[in-house]
N, C-alpha and C. Protein backbone atom coordinates (compact mmCIF):
# COMPACT_ATOMS: atom_id res chain seq x y z
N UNK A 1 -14.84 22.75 21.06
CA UNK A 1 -14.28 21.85 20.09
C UNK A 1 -15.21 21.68 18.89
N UNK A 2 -14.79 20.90 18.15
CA UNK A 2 -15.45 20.59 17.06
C UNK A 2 -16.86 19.45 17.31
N UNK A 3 -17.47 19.71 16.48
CA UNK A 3 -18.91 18.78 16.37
C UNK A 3 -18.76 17.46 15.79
N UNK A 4 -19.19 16.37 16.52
CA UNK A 4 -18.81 14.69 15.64
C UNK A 4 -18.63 14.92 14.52
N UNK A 5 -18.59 14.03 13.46
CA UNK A 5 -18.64 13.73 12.08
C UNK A 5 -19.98 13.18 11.69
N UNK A 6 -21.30 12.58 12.45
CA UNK A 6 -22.41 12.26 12.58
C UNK A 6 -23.77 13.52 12.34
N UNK A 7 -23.10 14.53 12.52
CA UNK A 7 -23.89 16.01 12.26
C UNK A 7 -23.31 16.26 10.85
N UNK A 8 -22.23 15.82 10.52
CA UNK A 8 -22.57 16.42 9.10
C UNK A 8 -22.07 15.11 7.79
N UNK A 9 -22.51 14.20 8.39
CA UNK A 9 -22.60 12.83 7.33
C UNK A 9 -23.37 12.45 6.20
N UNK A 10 -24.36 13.37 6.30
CA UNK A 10 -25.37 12.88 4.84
C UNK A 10 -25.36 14.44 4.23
N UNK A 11 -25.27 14.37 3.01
CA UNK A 11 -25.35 15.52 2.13
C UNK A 11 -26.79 15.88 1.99
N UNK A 12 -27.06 17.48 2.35
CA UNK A 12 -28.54 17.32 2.52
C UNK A 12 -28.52 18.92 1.17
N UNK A 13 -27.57 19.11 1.17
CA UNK A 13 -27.70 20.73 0.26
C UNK A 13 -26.96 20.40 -0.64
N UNK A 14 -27.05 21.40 -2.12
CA UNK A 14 -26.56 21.07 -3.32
C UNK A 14 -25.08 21.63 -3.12
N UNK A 15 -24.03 21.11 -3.81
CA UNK A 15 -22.62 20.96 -3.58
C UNK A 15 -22.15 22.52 -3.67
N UNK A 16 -21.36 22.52 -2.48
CA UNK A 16 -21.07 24.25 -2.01
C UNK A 16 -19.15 23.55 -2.68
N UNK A 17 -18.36 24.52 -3.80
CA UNK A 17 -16.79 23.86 -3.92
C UNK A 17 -16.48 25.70 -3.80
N UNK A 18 -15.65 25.46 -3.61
CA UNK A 18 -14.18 26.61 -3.52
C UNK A 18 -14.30 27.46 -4.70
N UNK A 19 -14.71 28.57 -4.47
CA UNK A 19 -14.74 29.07 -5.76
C UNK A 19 -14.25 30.34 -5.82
N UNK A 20 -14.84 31.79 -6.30
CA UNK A 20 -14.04 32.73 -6.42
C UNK A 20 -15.16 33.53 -5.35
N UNK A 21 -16.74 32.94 -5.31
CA UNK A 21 -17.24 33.33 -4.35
C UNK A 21 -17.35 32.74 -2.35
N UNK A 22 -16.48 31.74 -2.55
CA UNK A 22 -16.49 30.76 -1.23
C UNK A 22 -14.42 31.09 -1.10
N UNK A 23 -14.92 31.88 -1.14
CA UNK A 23 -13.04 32.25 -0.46
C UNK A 23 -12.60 31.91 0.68
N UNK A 24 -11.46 32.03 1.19
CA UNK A 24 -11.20 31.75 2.68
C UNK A 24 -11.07 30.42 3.10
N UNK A 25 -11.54 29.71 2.15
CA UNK A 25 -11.55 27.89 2.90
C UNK A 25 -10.34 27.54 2.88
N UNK A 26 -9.63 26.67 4.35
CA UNK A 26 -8.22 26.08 3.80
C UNK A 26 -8.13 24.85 3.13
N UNK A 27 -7.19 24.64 2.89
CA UNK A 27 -6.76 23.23 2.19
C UNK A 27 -7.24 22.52 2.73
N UNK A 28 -7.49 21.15 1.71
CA UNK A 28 -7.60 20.03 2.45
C UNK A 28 -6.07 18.95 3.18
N UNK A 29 -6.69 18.48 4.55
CA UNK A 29 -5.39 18.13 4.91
C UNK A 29 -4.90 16.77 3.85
N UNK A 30 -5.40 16.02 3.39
CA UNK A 30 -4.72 14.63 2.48
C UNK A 30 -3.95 15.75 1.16
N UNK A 31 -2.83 14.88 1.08
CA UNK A 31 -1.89 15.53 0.05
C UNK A 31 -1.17 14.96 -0.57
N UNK A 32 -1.33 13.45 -0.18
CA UNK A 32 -1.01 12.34 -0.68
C UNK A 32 -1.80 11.11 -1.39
N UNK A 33 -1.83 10.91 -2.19
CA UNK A 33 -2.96 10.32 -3.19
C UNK A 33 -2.57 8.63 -3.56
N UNK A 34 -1.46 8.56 -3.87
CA UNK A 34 -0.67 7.10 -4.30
C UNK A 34 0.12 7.00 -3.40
N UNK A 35 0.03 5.49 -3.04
CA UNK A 35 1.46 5.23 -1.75
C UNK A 35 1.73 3.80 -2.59
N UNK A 36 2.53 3.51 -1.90
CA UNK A 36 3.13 1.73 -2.14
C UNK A 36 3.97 1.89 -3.68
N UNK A 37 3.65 0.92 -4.10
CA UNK A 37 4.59 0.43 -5.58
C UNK A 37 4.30 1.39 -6.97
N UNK A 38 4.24 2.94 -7.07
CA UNK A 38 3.70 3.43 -8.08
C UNK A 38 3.68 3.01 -9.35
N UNK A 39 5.25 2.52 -9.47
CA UNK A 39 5.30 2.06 -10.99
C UNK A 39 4.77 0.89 -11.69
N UNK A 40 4.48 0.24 -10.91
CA UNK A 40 4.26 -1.46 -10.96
C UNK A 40 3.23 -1.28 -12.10
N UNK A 41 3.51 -2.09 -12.74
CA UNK A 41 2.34 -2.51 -13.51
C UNK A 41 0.85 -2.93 -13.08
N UNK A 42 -0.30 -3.52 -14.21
CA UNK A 42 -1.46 -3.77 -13.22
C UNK A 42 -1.40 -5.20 -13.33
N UNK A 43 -0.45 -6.67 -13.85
CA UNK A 43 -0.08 -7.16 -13.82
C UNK A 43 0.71 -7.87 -12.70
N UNK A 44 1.36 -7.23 -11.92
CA UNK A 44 2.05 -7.42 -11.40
C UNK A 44 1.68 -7.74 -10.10
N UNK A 45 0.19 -7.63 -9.46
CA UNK A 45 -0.39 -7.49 -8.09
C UNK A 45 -1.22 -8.88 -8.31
N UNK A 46 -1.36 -9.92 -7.78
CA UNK A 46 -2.68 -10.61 -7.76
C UNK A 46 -3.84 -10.18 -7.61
N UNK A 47 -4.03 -9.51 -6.77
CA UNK A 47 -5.83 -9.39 -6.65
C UNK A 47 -5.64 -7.42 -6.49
N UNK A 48 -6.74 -7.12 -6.92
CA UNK A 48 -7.45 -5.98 -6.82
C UNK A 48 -8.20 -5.39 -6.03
N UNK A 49 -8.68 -4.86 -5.08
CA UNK A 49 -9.26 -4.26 -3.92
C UNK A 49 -10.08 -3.54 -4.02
N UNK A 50 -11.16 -2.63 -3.82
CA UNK A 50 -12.01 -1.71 -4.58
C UNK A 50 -12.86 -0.94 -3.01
N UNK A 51 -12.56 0.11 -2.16
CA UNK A 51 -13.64 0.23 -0.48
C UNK A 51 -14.20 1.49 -1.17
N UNK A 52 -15.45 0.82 -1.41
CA UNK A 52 -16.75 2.23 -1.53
C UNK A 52 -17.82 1.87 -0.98
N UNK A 53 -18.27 3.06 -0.86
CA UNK A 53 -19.48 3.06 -0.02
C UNK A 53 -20.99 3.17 -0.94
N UNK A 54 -21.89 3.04 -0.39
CA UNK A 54 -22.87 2.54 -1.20
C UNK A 54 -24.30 3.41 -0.86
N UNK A 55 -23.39 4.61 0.10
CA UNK A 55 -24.51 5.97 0.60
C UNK A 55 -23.99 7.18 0.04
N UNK A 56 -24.83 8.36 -0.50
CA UNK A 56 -24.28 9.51 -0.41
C UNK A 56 -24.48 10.30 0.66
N UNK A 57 -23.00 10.60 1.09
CA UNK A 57 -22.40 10.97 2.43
C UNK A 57 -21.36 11.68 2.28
N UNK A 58 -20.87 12.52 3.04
CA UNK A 58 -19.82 13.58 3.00
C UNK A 58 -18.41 12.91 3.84
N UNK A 59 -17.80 12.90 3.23
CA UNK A 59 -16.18 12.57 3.97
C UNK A 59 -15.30 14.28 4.30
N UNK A 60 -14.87 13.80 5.36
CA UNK A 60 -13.68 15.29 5.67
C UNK A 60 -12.84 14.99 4.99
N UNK A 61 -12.20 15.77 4.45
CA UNK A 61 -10.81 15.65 4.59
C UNK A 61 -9.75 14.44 5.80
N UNK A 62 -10.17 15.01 6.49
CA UNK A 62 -9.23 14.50 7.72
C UNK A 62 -9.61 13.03 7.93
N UNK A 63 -10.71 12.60 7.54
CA UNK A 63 -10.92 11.39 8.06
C UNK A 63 -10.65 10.55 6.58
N UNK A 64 -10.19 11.22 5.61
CA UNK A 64 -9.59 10.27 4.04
C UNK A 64 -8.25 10.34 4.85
N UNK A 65 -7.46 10.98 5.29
CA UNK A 65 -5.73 10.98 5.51
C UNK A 65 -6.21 10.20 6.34
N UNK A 66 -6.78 9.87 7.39
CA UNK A 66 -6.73 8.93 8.89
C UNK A 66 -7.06 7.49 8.18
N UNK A 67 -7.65 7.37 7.42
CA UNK A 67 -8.19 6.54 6.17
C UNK A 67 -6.62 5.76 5.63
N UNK A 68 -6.35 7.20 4.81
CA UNK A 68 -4.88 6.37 4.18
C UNK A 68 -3.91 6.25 5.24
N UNK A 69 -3.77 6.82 5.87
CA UNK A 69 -2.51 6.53 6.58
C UNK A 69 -2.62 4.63 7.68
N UNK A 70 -4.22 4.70 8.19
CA UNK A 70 -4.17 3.44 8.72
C UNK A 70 -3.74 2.27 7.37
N UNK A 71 -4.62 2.23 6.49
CA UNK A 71 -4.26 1.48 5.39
C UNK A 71 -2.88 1.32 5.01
N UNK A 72 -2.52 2.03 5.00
CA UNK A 72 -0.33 1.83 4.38
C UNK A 72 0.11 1.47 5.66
N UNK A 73 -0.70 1.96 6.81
CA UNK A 73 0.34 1.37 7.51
C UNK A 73 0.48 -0.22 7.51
N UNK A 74 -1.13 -0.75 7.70
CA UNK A 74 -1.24 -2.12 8.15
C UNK A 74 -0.54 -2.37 6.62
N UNK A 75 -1.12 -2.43 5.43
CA UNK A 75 -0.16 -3.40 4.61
C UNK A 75 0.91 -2.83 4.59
N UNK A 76 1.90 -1.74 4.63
CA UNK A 76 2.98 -2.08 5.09
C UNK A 76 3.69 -3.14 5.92
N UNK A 77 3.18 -3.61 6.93
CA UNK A 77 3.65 -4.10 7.88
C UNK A 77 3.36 -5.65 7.91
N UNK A 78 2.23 -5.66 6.84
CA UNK A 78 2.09 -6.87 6.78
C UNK A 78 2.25 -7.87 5.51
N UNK A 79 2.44 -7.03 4.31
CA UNK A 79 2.66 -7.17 2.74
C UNK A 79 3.97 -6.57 2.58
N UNK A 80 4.58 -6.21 3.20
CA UNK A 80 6.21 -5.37 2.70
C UNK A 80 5.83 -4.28 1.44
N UNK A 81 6.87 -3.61 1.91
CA UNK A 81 6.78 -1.93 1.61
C UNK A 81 6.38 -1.66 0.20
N UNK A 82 6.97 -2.78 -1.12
CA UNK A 82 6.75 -3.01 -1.70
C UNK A 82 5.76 -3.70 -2.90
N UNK A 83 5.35 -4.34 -2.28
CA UNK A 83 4.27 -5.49 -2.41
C UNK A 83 2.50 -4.78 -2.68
N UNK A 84 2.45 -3.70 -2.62
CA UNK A 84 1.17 -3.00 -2.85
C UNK A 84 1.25 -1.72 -3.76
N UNK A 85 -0.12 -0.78 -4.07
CA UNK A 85 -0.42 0.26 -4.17
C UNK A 85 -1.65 0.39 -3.80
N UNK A 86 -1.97 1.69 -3.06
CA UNK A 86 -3.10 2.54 -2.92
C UNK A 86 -3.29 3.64 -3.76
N UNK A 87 -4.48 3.60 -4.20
CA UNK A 87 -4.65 5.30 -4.92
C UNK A 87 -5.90 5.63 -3.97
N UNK A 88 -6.22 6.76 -3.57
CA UNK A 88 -7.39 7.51 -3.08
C UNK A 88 -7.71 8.24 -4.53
N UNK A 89 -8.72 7.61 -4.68
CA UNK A 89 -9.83 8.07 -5.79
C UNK A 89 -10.57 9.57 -5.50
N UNK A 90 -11.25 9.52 -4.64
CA UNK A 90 -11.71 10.84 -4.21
C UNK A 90 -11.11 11.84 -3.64
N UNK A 91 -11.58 13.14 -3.86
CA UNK A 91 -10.40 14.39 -4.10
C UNK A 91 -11.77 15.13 -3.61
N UNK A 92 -11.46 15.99 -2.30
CA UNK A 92 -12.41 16.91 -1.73
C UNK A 92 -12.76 18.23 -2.40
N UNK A 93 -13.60 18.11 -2.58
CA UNK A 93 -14.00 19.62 -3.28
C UNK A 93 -15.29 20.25 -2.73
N UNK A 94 -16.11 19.24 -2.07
CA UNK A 94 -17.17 20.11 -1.69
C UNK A 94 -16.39 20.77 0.21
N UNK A 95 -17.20 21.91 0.41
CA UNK A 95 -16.56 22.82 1.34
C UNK A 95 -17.56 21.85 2.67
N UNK A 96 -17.27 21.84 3.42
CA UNK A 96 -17.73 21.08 4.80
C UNK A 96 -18.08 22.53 5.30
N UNK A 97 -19.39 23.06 5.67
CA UNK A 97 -19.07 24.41 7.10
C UNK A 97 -19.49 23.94 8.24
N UNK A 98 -18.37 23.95 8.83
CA UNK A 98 -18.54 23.50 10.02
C UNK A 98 -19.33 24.47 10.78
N UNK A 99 -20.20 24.47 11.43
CA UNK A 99 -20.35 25.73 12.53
C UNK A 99 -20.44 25.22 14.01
């Protein structure tokens, strides 16, 4: 199987992205970026929300979708379907190698 997420959490090498020499990498799995109320104005929400982190550290892919998807779900369920937006700010580009 695969190795924790704890082996490769701190960025220790200069940024490896997808290029014409790093071929072969697949997609990242998140493919969804905005959920909830897209159109809404910025008016229209009371309060503002902001989750960053305050280390440089490497995120998967997989663990931003496990990320968004818990998030929409709970305020879904608890703010109505309507009543929010999420944007995921960060967009994967550095290559993770797993070995």
């Amino acid at each position: 199987g695969r190795r924790p997420a704890r082996c490769y959490r701190y960025q220790k090498n200069k940024p490896y992205p997808k290029s014409r020499y790093c071929r072969g990498v697949p997609d990242p799995k998140i493919r969804i970026f905005d959920l909830g109320r897209k159109k809404a104005g910025v008016d229209e929400f009371p309060c503002c929300i902001h989750l960053l982190s305050l280390e440089k550290e490497q995120l998967s892919s997989e663990a931003l979708e496990a990320g968004r998807i818990a998030c929409n779900k709970y305020l879904a369920t608890n703010a109505g379907k309507d009543n929010f937006h999420i944007r995921v700010r960060c967009h994967t580009f550095h290559v993770l190698r797993i070995n």
